[in-house]
C-alpha atoms as a PDB file:
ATOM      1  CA  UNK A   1       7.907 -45.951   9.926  1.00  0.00           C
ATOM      2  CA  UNK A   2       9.189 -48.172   7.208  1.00  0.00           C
ATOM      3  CA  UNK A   3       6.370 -47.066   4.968  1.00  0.00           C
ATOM      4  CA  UNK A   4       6.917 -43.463   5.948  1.00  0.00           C
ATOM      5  CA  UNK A   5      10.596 -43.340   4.957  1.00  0.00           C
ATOM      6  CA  UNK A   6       9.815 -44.987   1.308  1.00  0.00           C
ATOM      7  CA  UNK A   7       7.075 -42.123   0.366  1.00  0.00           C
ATOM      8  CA  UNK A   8       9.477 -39.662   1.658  1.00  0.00           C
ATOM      9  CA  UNK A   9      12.897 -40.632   0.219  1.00  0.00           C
ATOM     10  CA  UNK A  10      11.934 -39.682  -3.677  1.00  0.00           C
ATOM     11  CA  UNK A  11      10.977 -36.061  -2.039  1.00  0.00           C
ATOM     12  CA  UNK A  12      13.738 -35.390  -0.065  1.00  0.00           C
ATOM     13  CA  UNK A  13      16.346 -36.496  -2.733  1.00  0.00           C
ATOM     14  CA  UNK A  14      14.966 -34.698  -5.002  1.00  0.00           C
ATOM     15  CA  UNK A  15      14.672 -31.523  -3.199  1.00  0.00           C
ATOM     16  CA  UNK A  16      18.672 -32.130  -1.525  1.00  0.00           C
ATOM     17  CA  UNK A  17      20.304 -33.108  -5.294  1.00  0.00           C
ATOM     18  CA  UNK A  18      20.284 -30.025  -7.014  1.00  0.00           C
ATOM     19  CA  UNK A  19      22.484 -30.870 -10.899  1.00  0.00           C
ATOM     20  CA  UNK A  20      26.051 -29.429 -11.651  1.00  0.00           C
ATOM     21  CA  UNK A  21      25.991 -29.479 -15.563  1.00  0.00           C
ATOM     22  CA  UNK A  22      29.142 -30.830 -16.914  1.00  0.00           C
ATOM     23  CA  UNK A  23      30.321 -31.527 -20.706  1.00  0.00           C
ATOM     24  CA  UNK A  24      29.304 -35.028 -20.448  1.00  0.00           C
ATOM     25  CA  UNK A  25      26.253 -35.031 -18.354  1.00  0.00           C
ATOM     26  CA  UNK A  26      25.282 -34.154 -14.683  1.00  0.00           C
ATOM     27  CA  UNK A  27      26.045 -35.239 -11.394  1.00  0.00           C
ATOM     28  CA  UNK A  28      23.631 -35.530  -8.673  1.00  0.00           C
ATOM     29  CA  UNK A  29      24.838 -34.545  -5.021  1.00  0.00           C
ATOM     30  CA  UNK A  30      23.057 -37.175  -2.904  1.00  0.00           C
ATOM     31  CA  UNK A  31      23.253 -36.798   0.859  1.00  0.00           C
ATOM     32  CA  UNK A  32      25.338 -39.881   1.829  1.00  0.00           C
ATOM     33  CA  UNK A  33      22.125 -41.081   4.198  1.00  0.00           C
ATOM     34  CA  UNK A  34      20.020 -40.992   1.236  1.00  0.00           C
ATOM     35  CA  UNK A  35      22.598 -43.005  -0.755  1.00  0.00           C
ATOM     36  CA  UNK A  36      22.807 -45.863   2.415  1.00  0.00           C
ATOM     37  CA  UNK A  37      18.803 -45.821   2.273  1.00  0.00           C
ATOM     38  CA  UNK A  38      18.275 -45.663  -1.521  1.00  0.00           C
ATOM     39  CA  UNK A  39      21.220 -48.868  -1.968  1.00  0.00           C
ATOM     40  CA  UNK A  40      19.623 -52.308  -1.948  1.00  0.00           C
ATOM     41  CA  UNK A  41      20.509 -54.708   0.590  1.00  0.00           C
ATOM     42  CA  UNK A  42      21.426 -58.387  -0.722  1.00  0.00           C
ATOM     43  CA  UNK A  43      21.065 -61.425   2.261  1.00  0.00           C
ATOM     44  CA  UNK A  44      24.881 -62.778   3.391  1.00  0.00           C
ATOM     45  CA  UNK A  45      22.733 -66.092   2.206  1.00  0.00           C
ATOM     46  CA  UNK A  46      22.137 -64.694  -1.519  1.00  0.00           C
ATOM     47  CA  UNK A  47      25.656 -63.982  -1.793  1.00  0.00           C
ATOM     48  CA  UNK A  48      27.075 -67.117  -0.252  1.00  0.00           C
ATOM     49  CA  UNK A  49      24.494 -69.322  -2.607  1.00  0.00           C
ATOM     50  CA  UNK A  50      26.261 -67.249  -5.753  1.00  0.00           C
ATOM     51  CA  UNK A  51      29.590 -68.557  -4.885  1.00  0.00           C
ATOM     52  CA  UNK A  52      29.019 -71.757  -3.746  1.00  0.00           C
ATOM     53  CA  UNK A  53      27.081 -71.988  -7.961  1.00  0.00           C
ATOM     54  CA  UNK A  54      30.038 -70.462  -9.275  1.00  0.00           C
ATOM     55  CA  UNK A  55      32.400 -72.868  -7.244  1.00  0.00           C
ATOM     56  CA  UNK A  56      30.416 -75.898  -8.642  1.00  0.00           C
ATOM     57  CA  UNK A  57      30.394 -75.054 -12.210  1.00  0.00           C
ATOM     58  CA  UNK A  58      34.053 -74.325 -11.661  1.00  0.00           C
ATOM     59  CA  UNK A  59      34.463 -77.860 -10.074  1.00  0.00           C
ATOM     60  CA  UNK A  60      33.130 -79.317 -12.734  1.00  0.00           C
ATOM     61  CA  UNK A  61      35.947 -81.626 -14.713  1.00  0.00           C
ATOM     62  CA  UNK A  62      33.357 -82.091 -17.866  1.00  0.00           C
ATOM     63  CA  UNK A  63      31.201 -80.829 -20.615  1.00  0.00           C
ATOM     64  CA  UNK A  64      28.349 -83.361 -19.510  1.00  0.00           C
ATOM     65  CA  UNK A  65      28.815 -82.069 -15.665  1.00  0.00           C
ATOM     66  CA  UNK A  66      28.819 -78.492 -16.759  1.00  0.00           C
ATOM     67  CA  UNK A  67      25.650 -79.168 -18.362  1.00  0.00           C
ATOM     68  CA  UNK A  68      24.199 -81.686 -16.246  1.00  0.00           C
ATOM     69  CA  UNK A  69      24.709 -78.795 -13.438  1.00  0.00           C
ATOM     70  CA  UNK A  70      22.869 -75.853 -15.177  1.00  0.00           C
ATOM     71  CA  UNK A  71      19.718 -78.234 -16.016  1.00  0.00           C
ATOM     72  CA  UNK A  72      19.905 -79.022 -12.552  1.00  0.00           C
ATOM     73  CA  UNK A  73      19.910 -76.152 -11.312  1.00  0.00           C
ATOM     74  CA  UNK A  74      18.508 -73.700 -14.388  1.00  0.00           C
ATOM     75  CA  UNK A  75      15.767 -72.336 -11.605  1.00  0.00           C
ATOM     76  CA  UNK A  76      18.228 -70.653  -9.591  1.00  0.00           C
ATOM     77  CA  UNK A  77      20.872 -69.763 -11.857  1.00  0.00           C
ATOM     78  CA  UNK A  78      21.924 -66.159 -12.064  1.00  0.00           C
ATOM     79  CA  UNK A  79      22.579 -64.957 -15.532  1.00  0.00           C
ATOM     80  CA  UNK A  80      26.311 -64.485 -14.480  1.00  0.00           C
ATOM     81  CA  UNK A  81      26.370 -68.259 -14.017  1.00  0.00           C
ATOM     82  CA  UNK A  82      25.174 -68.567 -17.340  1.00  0.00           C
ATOM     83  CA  UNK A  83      28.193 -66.792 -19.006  1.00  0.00           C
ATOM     84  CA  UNK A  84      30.272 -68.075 -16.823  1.00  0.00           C
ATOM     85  CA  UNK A  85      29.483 -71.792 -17.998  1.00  0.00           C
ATOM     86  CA  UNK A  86      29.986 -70.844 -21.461  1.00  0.00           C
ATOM     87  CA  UNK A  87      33.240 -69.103 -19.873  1.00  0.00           C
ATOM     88  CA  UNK A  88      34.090 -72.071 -18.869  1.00  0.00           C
ATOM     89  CA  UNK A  89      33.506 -74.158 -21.551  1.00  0.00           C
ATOM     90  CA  UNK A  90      35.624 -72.659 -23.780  1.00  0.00           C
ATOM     91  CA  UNK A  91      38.879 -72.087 -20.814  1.00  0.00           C
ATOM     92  CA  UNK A  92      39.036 -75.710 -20.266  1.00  0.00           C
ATOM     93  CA  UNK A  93      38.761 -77.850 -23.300  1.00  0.00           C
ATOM     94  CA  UNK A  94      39.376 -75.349 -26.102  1.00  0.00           C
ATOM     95  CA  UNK A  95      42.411 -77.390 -26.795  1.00  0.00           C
ATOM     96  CA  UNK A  96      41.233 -80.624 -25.590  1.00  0.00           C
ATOM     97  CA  UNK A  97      39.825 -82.483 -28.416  1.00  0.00           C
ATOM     98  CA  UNK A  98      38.296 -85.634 -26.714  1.00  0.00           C
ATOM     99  CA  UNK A  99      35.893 -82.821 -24.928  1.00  0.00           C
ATOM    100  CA  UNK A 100      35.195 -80.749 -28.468  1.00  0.00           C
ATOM    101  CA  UNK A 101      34.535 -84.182 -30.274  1.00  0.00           C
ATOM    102  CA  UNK A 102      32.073 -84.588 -27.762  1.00  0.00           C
ATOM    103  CA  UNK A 103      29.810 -81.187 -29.194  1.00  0.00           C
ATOM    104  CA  UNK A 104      30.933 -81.964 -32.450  1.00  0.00           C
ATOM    105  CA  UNK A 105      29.658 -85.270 -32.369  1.00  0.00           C
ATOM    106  CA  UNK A 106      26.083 -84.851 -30.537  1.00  0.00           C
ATOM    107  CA  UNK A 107      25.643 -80.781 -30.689  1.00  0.00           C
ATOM    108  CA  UNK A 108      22.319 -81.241 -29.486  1.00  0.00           C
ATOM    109  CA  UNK A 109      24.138 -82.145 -25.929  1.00  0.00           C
ATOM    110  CA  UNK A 110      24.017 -78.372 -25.501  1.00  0.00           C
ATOM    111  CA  UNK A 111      20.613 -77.399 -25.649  1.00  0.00           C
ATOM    112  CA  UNK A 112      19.830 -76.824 -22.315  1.00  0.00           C
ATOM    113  CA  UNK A 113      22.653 -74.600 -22.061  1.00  0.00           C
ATOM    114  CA  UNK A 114      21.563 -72.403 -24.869  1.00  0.00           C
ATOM    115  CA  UNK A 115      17.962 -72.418 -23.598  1.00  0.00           C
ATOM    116  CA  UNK A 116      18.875 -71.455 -20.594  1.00  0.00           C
ATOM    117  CA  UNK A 117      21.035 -68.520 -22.156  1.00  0.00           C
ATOM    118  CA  UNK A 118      17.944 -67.660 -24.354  1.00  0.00           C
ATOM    119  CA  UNK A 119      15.404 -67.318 -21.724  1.00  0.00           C
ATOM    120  CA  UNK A 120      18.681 -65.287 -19.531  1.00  0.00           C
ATOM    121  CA  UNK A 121      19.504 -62.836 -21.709  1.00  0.00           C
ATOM    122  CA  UNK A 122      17.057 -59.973 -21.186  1.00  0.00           C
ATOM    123  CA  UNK A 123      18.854 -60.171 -17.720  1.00  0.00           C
ATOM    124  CA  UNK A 124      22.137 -60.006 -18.701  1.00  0.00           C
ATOM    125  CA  UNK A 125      24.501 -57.195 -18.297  1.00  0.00           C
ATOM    126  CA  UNK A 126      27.409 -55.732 -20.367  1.00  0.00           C
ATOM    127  CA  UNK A 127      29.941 -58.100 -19.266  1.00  0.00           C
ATOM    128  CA  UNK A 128      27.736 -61.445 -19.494  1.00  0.00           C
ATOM    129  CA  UNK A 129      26.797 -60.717 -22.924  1.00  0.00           C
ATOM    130  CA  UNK A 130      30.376 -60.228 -24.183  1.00  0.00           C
ATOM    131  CA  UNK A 131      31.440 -63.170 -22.401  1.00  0.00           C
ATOM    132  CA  UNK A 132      28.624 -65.657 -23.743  1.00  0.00           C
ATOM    133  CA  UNK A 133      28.987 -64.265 -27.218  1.00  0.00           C
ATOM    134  CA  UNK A 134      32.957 -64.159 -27.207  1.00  0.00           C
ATOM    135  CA  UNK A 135      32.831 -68.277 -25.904  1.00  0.00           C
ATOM    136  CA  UNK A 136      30.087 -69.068 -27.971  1.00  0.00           C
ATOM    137  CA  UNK A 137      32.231 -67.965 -31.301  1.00  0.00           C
ATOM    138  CA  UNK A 138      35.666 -69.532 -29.650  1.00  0.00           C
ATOM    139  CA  UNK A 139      33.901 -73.291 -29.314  1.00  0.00           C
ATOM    140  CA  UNK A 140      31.919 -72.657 -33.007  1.00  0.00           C
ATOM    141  CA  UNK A 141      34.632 -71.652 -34.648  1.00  0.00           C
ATOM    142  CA  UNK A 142      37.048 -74.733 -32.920  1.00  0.00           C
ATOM    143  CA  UNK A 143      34.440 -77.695 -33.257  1.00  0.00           C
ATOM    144  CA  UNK A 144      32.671 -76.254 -36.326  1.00  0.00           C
ATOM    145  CA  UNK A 145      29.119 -76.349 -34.572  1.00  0.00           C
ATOM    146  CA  UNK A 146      26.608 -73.498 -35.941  1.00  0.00           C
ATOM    147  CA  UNK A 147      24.428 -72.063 -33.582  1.00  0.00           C
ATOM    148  CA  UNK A 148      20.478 -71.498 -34.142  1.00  0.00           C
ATOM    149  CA  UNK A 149      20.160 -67.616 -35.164  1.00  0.00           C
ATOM    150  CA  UNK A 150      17.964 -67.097 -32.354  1.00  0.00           C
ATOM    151  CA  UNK A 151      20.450 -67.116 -29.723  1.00  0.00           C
ATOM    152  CA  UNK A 152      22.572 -65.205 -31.420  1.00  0.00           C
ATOM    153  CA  UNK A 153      19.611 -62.708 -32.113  1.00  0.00           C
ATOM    154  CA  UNK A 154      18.678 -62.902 -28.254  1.00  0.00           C
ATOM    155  CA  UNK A 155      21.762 -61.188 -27.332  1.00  0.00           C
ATOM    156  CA  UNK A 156      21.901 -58.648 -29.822  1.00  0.00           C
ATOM    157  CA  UNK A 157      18.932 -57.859 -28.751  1.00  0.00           C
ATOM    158  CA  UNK A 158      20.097 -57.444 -24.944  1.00  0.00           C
ATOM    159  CA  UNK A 159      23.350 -55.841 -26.271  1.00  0.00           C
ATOM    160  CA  UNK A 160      20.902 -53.171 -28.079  1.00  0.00           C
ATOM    161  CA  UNK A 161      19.088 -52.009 -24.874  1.00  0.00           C
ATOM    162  CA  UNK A 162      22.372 -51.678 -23.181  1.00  0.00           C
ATOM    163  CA  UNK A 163      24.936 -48.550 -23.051  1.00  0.00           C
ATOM    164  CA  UNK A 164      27.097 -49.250 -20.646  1.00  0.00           C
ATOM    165  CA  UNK A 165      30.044 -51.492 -22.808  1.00  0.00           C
ATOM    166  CA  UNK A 166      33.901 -51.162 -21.614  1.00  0.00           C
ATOM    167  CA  UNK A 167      36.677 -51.841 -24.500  1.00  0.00           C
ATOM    168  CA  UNK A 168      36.682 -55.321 -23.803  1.00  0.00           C
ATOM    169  CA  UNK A 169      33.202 -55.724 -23.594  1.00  0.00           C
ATOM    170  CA  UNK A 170      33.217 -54.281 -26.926  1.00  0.00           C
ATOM    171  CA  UNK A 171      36.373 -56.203 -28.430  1.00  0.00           C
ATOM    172  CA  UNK A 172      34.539 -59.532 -27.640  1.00  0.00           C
ATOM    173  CA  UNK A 173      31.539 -58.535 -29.131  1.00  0.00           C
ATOM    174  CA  UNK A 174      33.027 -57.479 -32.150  1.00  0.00           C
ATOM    175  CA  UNK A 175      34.881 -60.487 -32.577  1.00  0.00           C
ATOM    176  CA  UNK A 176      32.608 -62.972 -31.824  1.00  0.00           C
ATOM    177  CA  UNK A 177      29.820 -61.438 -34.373  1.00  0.00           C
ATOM    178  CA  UNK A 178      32.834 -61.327 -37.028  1.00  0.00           C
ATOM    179  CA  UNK A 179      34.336 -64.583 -36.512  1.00  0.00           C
ATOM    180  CA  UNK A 180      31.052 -66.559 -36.931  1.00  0.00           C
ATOM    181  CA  UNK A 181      30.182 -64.228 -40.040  1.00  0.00           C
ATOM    182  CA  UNK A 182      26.886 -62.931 -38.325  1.00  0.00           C
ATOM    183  CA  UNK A 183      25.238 -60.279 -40.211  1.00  0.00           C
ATOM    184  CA  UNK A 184      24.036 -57.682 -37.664  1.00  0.00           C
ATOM    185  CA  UNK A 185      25.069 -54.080 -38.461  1.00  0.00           C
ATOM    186  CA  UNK A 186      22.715 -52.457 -35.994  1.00  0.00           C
ATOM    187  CA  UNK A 187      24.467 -54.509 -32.958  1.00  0.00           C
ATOM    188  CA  UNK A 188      27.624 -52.808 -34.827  1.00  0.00           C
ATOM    189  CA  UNK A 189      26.856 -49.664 -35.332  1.00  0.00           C
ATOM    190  CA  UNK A 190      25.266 -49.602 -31.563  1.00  0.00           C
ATOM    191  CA  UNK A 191      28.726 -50.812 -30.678  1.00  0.00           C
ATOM    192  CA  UNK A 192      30.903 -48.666 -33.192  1.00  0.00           C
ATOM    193  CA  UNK A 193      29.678 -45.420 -30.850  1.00  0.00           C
ATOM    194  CA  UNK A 194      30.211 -46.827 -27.689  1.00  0.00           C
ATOM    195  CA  UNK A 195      34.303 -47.690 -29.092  1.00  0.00           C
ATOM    196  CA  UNK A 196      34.772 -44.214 -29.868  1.00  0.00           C
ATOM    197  CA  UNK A 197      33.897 -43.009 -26.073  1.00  0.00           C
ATOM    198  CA  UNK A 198      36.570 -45.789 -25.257  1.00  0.00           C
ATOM    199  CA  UNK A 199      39.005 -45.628 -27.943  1.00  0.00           C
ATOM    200  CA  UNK A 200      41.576 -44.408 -25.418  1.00  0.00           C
ATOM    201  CA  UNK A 201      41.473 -48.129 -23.395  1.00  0.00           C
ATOM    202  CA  UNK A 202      41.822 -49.791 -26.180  1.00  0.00           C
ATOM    203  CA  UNK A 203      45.257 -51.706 -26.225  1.00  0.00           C
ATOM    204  CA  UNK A 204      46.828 -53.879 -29.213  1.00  0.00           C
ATOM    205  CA  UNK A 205      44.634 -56.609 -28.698  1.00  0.00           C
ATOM    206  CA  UNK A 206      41.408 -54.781 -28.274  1.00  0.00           C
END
């Protein structure tokens, strides 16, 4: 039966979505039991295993446990979790100075982080990618660490593919690629048009 359903569903929705065309695209009319059957179903388990990874890196009251977790536990680490370490990096010890001496002393401490974001990236979506590139400039441009180019170049490239930036999303990106003095006007330009279908969220900061 299960088998049946899949080689029917792309028929049927087809045949029941006929397209309204609007100024700024189309809009499919999906019959709401095509929508429960076509949506993915994610375990309780999955879910609860995100959270409890997102309430250990937030647990964690260093840079060595923060990285310690992820190469711990780089095999099951979501790409979210992988912003959200960098996220975190940069929240609690941007002002602390014992914890930036620590990457300004031995930068190589963070090389399984950016690995890990390196072989992530192609995963990543909108959000993650502004985050990780808006953290990675903040601790750069506070304990005057360079990044290798090619992480830097992994998430432009990831940024490219994508269309689907908000104003902040954008803002971050922006920023980031400026404040490090990265040279990448296709990443900008890519970025320029999708501000101008936002302009109007923009506020002062942005």
């Amino acid at each position: 039966i299960l088998r049946f359903l899949l080689i029917l569903l792309p028929i049927v929705t087809k045949a029941f979505s006929p397209s309204l065309s609007l100024r700024h695209g189309t809009i499919n009319r999906v019959p709401p039991f095509l929508q429960v059957l076509a949506t993915p179903i994610i375990p309780d388990s999955a879910i609860r295993r995100h959270d409890e990874i997102q309430q250990q890196i937030e647990n964690c009251d260093s840079i060595e446990a923060i990285l310690n977790l992820c190469d711990r536990s780089k095999h099951i680490l979501r790409p979210s979790h992988v912003s959200f370490c960098w996220n975190q990096l940069s929240r609690k010890w941007y002002n602390d100075y014992k914890e930036l001496q620590k990457i300004e002393e031995n930068p190589d401490i963070l090389k399984p982080l950016i690995s890990l974001t390196i072989a992530k990236s192609h995963k990543m979506g909108s959000r993650s990618v502004a985050i990780t590139s808006h953290r990675m400039a903040m601790i750069s441009s506070k304990s005057n660490v360079c990044f290798d180019s090619e992480i830097w170049n992994s998430l432009e490239r990831r940024a490219l593919e994508m269309e689907n930036f908000d104003c902040k999303d954008i803002s971050n990106m922006l920023w980031a690629y400026a404040r490090i003095g990265y040279k990448a006007p296709a990443l900008f330009n890519h970025l320029a048009k999708r501000d101008i279908l936002h302009i109007e969220g923009l506020n002062a900061q942005g």
